[in-house]
PDB file of N, CA and C in Angstrom:
ATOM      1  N   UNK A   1       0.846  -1.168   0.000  1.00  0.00           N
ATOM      2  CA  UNK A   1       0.000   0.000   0.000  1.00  0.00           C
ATOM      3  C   UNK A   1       0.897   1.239   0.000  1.00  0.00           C
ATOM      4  N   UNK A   2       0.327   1.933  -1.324  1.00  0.00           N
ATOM      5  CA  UNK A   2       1.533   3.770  -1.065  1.00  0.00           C
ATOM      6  C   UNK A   2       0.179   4.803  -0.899  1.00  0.00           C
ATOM      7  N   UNK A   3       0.954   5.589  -0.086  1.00  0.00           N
ATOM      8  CA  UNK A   3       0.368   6.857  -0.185  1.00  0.00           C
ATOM      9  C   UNK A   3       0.828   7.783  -0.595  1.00  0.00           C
ATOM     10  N   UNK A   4       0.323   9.195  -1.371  1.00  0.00           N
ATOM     11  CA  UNK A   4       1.182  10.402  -1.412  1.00  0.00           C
ATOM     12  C   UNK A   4       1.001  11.176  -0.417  1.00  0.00           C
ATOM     13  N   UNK A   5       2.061  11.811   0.048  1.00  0.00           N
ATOM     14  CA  UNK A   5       2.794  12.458   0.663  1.00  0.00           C
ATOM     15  C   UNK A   5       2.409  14.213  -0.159  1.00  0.00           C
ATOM     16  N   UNK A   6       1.529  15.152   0.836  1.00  0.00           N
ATOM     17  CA  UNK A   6       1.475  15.981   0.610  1.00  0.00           C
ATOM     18  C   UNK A   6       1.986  17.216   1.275  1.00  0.00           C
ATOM     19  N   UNK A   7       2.459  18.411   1.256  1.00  0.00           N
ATOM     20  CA  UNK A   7       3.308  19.249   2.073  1.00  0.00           C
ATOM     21  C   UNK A   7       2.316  20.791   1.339  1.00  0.00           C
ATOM     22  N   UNK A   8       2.380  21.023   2.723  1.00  0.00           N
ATOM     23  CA  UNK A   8       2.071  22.551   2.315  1.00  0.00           C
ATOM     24  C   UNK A   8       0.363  22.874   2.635  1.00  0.00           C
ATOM     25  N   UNK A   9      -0.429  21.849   2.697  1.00  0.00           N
ATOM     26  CA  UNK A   9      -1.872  21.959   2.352  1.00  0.00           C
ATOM     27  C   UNK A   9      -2.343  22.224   3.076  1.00  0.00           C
ATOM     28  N   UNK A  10      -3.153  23.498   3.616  1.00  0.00           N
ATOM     29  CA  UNK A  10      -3.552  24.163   4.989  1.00  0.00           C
ATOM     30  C   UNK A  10      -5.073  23.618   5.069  1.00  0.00           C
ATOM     31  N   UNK A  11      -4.759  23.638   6.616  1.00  0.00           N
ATOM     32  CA  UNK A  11      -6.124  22.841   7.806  1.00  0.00           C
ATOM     33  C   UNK A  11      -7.428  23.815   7.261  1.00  0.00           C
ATOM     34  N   UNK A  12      -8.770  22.847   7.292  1.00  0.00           N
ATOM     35  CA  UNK A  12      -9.223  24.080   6.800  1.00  0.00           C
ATOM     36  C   UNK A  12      -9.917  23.679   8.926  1.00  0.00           C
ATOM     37  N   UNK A  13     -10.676  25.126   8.533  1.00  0.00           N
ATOM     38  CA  UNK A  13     -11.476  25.154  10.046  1.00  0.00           C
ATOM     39  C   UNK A  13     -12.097  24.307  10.449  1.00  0.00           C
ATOM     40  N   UNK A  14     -12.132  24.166  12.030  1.00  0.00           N
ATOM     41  CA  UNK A  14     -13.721  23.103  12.724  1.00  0.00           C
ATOM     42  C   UNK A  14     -14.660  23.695  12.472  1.00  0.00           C
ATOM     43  N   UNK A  15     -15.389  23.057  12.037  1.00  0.00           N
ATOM     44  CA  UNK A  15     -16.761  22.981  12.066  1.00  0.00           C
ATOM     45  C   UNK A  15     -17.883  22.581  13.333  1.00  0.00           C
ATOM     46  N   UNK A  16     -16.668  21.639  14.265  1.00  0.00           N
ATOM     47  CA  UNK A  16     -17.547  21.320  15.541  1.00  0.00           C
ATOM     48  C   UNK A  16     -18.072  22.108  16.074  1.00  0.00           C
ATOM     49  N   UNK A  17     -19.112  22.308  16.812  1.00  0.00           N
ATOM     50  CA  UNK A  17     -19.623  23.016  17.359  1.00  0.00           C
ATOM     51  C   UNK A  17     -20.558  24.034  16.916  1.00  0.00           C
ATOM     52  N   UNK A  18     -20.471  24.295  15.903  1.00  0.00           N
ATOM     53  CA  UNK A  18     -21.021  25.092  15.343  1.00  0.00           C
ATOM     54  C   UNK A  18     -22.419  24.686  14.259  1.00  0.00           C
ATOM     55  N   UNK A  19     -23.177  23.360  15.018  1.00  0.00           N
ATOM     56  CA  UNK A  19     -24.847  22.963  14.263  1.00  0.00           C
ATOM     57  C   UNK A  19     -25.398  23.911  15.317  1.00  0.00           C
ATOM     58  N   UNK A  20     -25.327  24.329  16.025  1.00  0.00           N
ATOM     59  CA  UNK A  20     -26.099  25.491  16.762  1.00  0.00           C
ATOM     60  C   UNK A  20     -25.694  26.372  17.280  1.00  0.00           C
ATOM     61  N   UNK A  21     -26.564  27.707  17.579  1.00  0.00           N
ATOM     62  CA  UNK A  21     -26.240  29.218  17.326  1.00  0.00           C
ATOM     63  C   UNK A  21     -26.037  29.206  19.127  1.00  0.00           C
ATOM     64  N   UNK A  22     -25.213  28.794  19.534  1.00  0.00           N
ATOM     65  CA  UNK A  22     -24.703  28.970  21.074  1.00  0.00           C
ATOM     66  C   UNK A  22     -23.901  30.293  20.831  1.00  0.00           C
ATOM     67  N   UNK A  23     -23.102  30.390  20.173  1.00  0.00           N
ATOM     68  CA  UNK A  23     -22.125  31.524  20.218  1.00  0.00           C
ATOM     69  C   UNK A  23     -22.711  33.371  19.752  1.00  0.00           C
ATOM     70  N   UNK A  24     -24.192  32.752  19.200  1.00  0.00           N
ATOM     71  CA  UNK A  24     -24.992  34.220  18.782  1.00  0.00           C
ATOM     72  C   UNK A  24     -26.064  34.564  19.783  1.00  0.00           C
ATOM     73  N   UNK A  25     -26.147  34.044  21.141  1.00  0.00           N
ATOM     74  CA  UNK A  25     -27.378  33.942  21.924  1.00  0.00           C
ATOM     75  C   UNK A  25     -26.555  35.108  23.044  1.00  0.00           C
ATOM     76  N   UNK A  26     -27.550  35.520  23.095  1.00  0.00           N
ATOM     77  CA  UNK A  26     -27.212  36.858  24.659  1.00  0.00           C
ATOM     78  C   UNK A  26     -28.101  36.304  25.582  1.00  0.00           C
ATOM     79  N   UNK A  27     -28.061  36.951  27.022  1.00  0.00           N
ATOM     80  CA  UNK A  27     -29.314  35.789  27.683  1.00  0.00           C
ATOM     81  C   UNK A  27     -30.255  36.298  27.884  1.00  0.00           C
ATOM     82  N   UNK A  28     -31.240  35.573  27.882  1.00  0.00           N
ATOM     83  CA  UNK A  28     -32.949  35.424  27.525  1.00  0.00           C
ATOM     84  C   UNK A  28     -33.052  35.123  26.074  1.00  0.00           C
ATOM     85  N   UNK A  29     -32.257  35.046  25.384  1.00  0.00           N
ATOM     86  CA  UNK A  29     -32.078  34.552  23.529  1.00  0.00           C
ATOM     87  C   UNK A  29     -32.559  33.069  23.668  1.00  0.00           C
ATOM     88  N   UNK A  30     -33.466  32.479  22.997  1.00  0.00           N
ATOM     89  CA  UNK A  30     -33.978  30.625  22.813  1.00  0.00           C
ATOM     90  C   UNK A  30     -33.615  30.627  21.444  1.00  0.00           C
ATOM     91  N   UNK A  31     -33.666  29.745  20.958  1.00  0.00           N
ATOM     92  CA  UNK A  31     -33.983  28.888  19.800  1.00  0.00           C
ATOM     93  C   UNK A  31     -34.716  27.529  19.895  1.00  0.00           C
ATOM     94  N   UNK A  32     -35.082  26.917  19.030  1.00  0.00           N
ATOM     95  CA  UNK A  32     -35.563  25.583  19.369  1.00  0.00           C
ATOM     96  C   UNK A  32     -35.312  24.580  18.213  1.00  0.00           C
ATOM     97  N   UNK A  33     -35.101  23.163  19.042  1.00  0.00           N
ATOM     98  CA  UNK A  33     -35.050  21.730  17.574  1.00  0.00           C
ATOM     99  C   UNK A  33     -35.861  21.033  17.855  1.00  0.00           C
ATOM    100  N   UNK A  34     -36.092  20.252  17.186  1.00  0.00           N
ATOM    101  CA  UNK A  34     -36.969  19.236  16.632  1.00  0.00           C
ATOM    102  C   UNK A  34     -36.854  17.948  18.274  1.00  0.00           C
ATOM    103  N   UNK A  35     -37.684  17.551  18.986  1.00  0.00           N
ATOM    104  CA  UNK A  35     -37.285  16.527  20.060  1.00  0.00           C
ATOM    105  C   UNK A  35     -36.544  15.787  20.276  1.00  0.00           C
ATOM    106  N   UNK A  36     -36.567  14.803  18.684  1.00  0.00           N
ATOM    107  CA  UNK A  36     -35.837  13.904  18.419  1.00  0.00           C
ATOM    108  C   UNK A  36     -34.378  14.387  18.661  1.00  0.00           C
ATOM    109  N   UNK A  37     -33.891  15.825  18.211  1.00  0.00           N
ATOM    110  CA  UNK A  37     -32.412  15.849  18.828  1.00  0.00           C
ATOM    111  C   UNK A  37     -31.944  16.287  19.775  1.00  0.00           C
ATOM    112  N   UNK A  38     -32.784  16.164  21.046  1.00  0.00           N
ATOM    113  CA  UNK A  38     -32.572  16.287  22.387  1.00  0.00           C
ATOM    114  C   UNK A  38     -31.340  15.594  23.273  1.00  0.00           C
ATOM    115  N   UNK A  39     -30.508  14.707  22.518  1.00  0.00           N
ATOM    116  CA  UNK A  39     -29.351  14.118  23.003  1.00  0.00           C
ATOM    117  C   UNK A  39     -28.573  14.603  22.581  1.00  0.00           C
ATOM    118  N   UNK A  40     -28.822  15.317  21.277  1.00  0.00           N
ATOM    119  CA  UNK A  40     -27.576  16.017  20.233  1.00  0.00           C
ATOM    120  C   UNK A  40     -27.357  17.677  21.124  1.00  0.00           C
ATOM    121  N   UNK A  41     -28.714  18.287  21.341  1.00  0.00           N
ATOM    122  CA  UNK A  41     -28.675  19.821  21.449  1.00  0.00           C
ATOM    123  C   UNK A  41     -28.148  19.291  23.111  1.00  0.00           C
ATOM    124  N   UNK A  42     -28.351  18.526  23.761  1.00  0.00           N
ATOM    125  CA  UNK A  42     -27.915  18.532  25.486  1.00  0.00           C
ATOM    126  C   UNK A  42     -26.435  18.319  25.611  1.00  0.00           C
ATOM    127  N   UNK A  43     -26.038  17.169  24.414  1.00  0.00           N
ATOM    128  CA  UNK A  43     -24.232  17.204  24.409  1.00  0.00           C
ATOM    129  C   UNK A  43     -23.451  18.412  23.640  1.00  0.00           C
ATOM    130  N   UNK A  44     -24.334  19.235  22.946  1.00  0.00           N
ATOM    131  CA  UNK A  44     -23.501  20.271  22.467  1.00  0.00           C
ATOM    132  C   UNK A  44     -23.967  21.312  23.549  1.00  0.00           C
ATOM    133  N   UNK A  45     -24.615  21.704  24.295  1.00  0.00           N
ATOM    134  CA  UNK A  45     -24.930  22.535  25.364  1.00  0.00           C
ATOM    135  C   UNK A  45     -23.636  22.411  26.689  1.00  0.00           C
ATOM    136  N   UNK A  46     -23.428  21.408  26.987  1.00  0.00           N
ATOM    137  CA  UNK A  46     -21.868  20.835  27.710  1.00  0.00           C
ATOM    138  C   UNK A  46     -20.972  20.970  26.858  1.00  0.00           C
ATOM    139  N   UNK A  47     -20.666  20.963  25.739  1.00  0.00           N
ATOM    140  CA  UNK A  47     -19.954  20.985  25.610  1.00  0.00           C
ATOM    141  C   UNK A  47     -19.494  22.438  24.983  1.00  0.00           C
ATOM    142  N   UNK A  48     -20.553  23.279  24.516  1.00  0.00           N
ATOM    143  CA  UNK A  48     -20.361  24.985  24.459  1.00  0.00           C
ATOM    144  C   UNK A  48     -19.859  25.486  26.161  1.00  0.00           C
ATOM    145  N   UNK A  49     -20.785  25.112  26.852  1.00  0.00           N
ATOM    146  CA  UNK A  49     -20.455  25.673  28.531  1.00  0.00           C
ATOM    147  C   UNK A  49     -18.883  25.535  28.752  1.00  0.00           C
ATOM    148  N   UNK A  50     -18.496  23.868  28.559  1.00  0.00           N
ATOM    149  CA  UNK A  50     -17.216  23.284  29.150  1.00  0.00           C
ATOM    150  C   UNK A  50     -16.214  24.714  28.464  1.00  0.00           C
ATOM    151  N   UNK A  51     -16.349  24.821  27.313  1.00  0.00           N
ATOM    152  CA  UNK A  51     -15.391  25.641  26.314  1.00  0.00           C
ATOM    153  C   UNK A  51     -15.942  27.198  26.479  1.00  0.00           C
ATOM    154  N   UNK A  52     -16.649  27.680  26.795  1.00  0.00           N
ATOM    155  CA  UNK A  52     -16.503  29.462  27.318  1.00  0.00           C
ATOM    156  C   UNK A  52     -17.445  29.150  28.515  1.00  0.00           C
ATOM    157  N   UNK A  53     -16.412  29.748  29.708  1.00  0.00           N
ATOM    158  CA  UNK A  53     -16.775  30.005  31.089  1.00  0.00           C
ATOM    159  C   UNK A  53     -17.526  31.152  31.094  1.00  0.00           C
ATOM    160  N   UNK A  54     -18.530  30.784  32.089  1.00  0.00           N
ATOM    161  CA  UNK A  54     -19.566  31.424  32.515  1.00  0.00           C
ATOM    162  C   UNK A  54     -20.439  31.627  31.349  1.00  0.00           C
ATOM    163  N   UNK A  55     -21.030  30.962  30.782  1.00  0.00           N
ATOM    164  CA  UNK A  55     -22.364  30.950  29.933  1.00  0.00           C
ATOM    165  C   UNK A  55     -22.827  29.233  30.825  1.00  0.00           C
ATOM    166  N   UNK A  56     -24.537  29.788  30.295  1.00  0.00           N
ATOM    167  CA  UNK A  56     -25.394  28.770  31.374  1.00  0.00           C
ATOM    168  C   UNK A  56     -26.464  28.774  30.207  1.00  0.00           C
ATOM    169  N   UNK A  57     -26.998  27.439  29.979  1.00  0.00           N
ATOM    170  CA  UNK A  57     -28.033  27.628  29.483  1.00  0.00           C
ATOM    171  C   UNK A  57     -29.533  26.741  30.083  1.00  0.00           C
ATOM    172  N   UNK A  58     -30.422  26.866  29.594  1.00  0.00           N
ATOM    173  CA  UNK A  58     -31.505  25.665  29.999  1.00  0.00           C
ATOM    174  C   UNK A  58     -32.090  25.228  28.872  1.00  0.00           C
ATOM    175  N   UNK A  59     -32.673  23.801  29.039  1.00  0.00           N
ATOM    176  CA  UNK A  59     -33.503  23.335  28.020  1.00  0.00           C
ATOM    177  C   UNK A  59     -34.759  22.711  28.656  1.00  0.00           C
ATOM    178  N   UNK A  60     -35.876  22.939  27.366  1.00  0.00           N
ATOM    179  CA  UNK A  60     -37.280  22.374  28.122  1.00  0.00           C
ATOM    180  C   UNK A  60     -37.732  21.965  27.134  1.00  0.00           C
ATOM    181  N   UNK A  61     -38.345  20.878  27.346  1.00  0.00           N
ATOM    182  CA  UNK A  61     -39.507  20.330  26.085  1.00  0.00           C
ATOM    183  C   UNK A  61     -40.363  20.581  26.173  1.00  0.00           C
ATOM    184  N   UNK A  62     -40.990  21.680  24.862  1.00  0.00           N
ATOM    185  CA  UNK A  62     -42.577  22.246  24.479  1.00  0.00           C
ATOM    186  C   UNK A  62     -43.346  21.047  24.368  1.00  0.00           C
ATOM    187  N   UNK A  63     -44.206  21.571  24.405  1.00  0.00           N
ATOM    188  CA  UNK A  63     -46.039  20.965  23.912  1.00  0.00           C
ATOM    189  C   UNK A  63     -45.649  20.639  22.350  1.00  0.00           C
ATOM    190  N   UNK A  64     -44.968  21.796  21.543  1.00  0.00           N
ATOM    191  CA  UNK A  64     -45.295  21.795  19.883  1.00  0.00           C
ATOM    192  C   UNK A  64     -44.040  20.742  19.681  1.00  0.00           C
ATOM    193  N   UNK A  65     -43.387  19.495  20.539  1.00  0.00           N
ATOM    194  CA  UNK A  65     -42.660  18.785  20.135  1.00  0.00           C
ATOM    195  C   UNK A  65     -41.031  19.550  19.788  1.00  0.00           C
ATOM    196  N   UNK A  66     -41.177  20.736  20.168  1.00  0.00           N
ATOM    197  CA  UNK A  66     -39.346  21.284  20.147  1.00  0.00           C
ATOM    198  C   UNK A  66     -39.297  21.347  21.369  1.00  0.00           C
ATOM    199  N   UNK A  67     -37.427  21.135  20.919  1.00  0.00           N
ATOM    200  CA  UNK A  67     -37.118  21.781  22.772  1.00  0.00           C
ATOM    201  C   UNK A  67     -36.319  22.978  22.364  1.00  0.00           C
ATOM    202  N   UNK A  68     -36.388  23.746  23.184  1.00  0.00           N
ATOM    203  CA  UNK A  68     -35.838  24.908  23.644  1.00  0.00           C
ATOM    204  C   UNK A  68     -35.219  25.195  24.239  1.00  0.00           C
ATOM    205  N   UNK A  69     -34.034  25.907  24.003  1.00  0.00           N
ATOM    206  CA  UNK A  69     -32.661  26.050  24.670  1.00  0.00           C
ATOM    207  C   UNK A  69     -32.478  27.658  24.373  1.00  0.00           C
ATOM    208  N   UNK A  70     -32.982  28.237  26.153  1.00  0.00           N
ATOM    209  CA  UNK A  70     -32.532  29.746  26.398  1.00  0.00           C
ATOM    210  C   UNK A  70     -30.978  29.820  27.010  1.00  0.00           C
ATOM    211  N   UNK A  71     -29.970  30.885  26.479  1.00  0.00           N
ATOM    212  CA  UNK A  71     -29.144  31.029  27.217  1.00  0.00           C
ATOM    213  C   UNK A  71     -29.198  32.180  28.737  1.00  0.00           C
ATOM    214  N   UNK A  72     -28.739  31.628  29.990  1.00  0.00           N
ATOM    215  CA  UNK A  72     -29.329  32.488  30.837  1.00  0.00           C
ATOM    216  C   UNK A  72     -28.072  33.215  31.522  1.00  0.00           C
ATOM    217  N   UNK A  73     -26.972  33.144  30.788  1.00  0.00           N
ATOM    218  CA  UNK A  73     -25.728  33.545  31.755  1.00  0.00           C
ATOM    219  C   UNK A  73     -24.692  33.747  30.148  1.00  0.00           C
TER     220      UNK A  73
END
């Protein structure tokens, strides 16, 4: 098995983190997703917090099947 060997070819950016607008929310700002990604929006919520200190957020599941995630800090 060969591979080529490339030099020079710049990183492009992460993209992690960035399927939701954590970084555009001031507090009392919500948005909301779909229920079903309530495991997705709760591990990117830890893991926005873990990475800029002192932001807080909450999440609640509506009636209309979204949940909602206000930032409060």
């Amino acid at each position: 098995m060969s591979f080529e060997i490339s030099r020079g070819v710049p990183i492009p950016e992460s993209t992690r983190g960035e399927n939701y607008p954590f970084g555009e929310l001031e507090p009392g700002d919500s948005f909301a997703v779909d229920v079903k990604k309530r495991k997705s929006i709760q591990a990117g919520v830890s893991r926005y917090q873990r990475n800029h200190e002192g932001t807080e957020f909450v999440t609640r599941t509506m009636e209309d099947g979204t949940v909602r995630i206000w930032r409060t800090k």
